[in-house]
C-alpha atoms as a PDB file:
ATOM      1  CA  UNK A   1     213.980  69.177  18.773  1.00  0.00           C
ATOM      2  CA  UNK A   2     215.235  68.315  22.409  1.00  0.00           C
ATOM      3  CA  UNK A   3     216.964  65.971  23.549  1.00  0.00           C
ATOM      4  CA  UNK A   4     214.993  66.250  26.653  1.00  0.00           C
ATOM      5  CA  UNK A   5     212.242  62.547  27.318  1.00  0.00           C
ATOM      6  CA  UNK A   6     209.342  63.770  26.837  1.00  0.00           C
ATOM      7  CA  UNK A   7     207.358  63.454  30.521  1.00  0.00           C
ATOM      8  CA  UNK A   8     203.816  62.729  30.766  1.00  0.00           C
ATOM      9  CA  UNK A   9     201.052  62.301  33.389  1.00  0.00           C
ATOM     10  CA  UNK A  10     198.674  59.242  33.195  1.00  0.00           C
ATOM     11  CA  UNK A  11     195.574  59.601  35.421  1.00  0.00           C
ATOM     12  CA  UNK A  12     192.669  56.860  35.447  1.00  0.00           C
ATOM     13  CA  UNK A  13     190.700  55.196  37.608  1.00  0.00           C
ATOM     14  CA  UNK A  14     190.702  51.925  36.503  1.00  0.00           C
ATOM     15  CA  UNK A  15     193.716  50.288  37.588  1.00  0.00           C
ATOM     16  CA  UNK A  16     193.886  48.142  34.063  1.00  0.00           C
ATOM     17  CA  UNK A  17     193.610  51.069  31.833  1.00  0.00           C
ATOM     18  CA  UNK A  18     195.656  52.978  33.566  1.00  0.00           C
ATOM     19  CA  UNK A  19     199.017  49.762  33.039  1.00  0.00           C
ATOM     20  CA  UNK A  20     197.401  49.799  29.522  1.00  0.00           C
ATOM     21  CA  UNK A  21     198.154  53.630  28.945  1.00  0.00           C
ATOM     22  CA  UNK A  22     201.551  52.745  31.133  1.00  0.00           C
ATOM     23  CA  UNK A  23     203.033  50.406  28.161  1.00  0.00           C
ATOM     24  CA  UNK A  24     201.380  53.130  25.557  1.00  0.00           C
ATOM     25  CA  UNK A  25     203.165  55.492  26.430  1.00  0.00           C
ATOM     26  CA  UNK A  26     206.664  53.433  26.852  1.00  0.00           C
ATOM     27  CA  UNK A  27     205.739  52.357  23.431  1.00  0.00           C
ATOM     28  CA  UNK A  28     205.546  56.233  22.352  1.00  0.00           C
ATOM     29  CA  UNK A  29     209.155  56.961  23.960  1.00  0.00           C
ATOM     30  CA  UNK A  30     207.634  59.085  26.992  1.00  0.00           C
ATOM     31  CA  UNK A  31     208.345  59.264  30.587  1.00  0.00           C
ATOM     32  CA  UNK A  32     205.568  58.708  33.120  1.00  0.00           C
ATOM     33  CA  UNK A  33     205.946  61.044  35.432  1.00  0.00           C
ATOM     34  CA  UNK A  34     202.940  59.780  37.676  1.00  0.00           C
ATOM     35  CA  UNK A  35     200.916  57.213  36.815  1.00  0.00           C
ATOM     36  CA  UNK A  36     197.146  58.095  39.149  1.00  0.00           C
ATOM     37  CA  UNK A  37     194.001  56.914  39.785  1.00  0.00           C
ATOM     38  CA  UNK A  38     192.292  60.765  40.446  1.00  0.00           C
ATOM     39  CA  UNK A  39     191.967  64.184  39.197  1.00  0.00           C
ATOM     40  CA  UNK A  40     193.828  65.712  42.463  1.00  0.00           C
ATOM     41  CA  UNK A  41     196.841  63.589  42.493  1.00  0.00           C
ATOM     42  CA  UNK A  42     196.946  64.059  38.605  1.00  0.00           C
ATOM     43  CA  UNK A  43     196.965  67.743  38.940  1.00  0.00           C
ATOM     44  CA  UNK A  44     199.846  67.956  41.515  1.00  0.00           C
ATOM     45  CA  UNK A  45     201.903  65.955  39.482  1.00  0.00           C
ATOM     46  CA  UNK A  46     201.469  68.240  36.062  1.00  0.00           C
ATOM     47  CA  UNK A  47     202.087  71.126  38.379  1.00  0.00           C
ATOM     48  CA  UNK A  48     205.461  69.224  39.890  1.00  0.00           C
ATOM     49  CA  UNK A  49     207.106  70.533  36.428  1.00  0.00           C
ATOM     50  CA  UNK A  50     208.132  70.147  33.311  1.00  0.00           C
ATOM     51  CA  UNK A  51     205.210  67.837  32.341  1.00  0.00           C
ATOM     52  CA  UNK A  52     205.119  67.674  28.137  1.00  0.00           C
ATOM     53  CA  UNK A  53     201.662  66.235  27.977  1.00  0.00           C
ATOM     54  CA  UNK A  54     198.888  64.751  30.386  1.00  0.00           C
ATOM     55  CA  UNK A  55     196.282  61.726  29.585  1.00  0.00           C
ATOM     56  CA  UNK A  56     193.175  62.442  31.255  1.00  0.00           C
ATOM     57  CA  UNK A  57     190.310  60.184  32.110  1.00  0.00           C
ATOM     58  CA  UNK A  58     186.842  62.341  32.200  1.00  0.00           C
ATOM     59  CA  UNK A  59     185.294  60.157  35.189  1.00  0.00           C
ATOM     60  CA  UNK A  60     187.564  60.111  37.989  1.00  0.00           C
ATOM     61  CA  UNK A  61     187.113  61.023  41.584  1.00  0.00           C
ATOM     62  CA  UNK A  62     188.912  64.473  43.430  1.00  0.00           C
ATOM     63  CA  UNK A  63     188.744  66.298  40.224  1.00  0.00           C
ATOM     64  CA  UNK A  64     187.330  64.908  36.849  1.00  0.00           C
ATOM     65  CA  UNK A  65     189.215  65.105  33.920  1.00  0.00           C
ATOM     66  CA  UNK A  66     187.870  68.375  32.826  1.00  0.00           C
ATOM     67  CA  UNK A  67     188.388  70.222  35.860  1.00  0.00           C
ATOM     68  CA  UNK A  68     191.726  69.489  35.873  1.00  0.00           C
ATOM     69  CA  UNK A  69     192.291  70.578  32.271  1.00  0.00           C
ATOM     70  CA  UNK A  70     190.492  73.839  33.597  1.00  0.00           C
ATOM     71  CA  UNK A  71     193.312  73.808  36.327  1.00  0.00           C
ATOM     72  CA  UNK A  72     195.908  73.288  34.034  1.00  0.00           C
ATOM     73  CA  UNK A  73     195.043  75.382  31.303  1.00  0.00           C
ATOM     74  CA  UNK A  74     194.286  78.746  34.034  1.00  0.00           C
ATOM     75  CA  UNK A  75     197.845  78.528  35.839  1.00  0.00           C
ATOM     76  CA  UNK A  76     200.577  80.044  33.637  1.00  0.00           C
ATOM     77  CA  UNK A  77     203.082  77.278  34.683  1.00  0.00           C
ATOM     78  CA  UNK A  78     201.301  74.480  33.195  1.00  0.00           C
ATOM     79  CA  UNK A  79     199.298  76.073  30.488  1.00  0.00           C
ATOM     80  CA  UNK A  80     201.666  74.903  27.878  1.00  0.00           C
ATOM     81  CA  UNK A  81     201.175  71.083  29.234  1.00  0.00           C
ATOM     82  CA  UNK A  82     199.336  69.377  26.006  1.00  0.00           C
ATOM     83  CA  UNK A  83     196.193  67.480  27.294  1.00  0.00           C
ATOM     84  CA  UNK A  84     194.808  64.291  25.800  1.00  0.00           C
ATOM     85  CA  UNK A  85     191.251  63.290  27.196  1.00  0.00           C
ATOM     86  CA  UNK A  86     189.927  59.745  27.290  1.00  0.00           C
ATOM     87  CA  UNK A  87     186.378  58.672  27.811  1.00  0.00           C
ATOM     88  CA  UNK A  88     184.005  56.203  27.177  1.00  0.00           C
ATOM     89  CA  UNK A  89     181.102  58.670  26.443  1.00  0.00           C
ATOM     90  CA  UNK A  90     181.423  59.614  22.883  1.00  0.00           C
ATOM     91  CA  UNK A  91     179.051  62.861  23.434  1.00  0.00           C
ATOM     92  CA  UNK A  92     181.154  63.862  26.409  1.00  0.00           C
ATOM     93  CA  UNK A  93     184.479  64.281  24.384  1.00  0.00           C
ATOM     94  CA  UNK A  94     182.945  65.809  21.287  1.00  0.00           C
ATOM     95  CA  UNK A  95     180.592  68.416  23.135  1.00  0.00           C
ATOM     96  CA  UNK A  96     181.209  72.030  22.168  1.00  0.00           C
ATOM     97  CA  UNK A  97     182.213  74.093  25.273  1.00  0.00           C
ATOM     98  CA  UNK A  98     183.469  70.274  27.203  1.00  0.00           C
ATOM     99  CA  UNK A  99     186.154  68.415  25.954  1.00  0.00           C
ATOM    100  CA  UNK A 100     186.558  69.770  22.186  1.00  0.00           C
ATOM    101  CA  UNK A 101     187.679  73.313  23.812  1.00  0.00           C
ATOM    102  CA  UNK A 102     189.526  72.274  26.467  1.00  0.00           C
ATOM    103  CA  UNK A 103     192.014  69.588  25.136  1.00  0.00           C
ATOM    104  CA  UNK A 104     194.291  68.817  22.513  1.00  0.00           C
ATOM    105  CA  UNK A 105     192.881  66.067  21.560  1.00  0.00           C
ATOM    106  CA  UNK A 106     190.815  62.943  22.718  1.00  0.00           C
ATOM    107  CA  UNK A 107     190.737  58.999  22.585  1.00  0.00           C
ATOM    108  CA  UNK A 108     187.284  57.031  23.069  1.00  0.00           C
ATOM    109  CA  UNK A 109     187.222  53.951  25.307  1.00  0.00           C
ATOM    110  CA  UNK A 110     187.588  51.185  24.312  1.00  0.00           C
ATOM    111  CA  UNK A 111     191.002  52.094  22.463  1.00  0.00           C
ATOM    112  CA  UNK A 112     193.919  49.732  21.395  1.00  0.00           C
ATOM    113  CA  UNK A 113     197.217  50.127  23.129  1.00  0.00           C
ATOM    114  CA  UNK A 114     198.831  51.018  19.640  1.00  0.00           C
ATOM    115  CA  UNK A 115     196.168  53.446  18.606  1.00  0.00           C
ATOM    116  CA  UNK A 116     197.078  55.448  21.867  1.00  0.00           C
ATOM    117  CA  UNK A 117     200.764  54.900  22.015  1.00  0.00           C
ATOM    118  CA  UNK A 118     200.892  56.682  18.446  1.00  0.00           C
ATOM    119  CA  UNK A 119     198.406  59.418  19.554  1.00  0.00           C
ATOM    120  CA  UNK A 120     201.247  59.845  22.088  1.00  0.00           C
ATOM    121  CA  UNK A 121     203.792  60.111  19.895  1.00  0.00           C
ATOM    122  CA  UNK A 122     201.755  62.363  17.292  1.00  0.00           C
ATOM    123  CA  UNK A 123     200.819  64.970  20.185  1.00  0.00           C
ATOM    124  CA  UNK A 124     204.549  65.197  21.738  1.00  0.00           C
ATOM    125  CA  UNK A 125     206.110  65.664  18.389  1.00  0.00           C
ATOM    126  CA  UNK A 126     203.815  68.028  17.582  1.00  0.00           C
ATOM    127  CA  UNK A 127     204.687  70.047  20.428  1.00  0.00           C
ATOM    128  CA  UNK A 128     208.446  70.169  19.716  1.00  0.00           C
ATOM    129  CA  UNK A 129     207.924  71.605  16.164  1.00  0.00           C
END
C-alpha cells in the first residue's frame, strides 16, 4: 500500500450533495482534489493527475456523468481513475450498456453520508491491493 492520500474528484450539481459527498469523503481518508458542479470542470480536474477515484453525478450540465466516464475511461492517462456514479434514477445506474459497464460502482440518491464515505473507502482500498 502507499503512503500516498488517496485524491478524488467530487462533481454534482447540487450544491448540498455535493458538501455532503465533501465530509464523505474526509470521513473515508481521501483528498478532494476538486469539488464541481459539471461534467467539464470534473473532467479537467481527473485529467490534472494523479486522481485515485472520481464521484460522478449522472445529471449534470457540460458533460453528464457518463460522458465523462466515457472521457475518462478512452484517454490512457486517466483510464486507471476508479469511477463511482451517483443518481437518483435507479434504472439509469443499473442499465446494461449505461452505468453498469462504465463504472466501478454506483450509489442511488438519496444515500447516507456514512453509506458513501465507506463506499469510498471500500473502492480506494480496493485499488491499492
Amino acid at each position: 500500500m502507499t503512503d500516498r492520500t488517496r485524491r478524488i474528484v467530487i462533481a454534482d450539481d447540487d450544491d448540498d450533495i455535493r458538501a455532503l459527498m465533501v465530509i464523505a469523503a474526509g470521513r473515508a481518508g481521501a483528498e478532494v482534489a476538486a469539488a464541481v458542479d459539471n461534467g467539464v470542470a470534473a473532467l479537467e480536474a481527473v485529467r490534472g493527475g494523479e486522481i485515485d477515484l472520481a464521484v460522478l453525478d449522472i445529471s449534470m450540465p457540460g458533460l453528464n456523468g457518463i460522458e465523462v466516464a466515457d472521457a475518462i475511461r478512452s484517454d490512457a492517462s486517466t483510464r486507471s481513475t476508479r469511477i463511482l456514479m451517483v443518481s437518483a434514477s435507479v434504472q439509469l445506474l443499473t442499465d446494461h450498456g449505461t452505468v453498469a459497464d462504465r463504472s466501478d460502482g454506483f450509489i442511488v440518491k438519496p444515500f447516507s453520508p456514512r453509506l458513501l464515505s465507506t463506499r469510498i473507502r471500500e473502492m480506494l482500498e480496493d485499488q491499492t491491493a
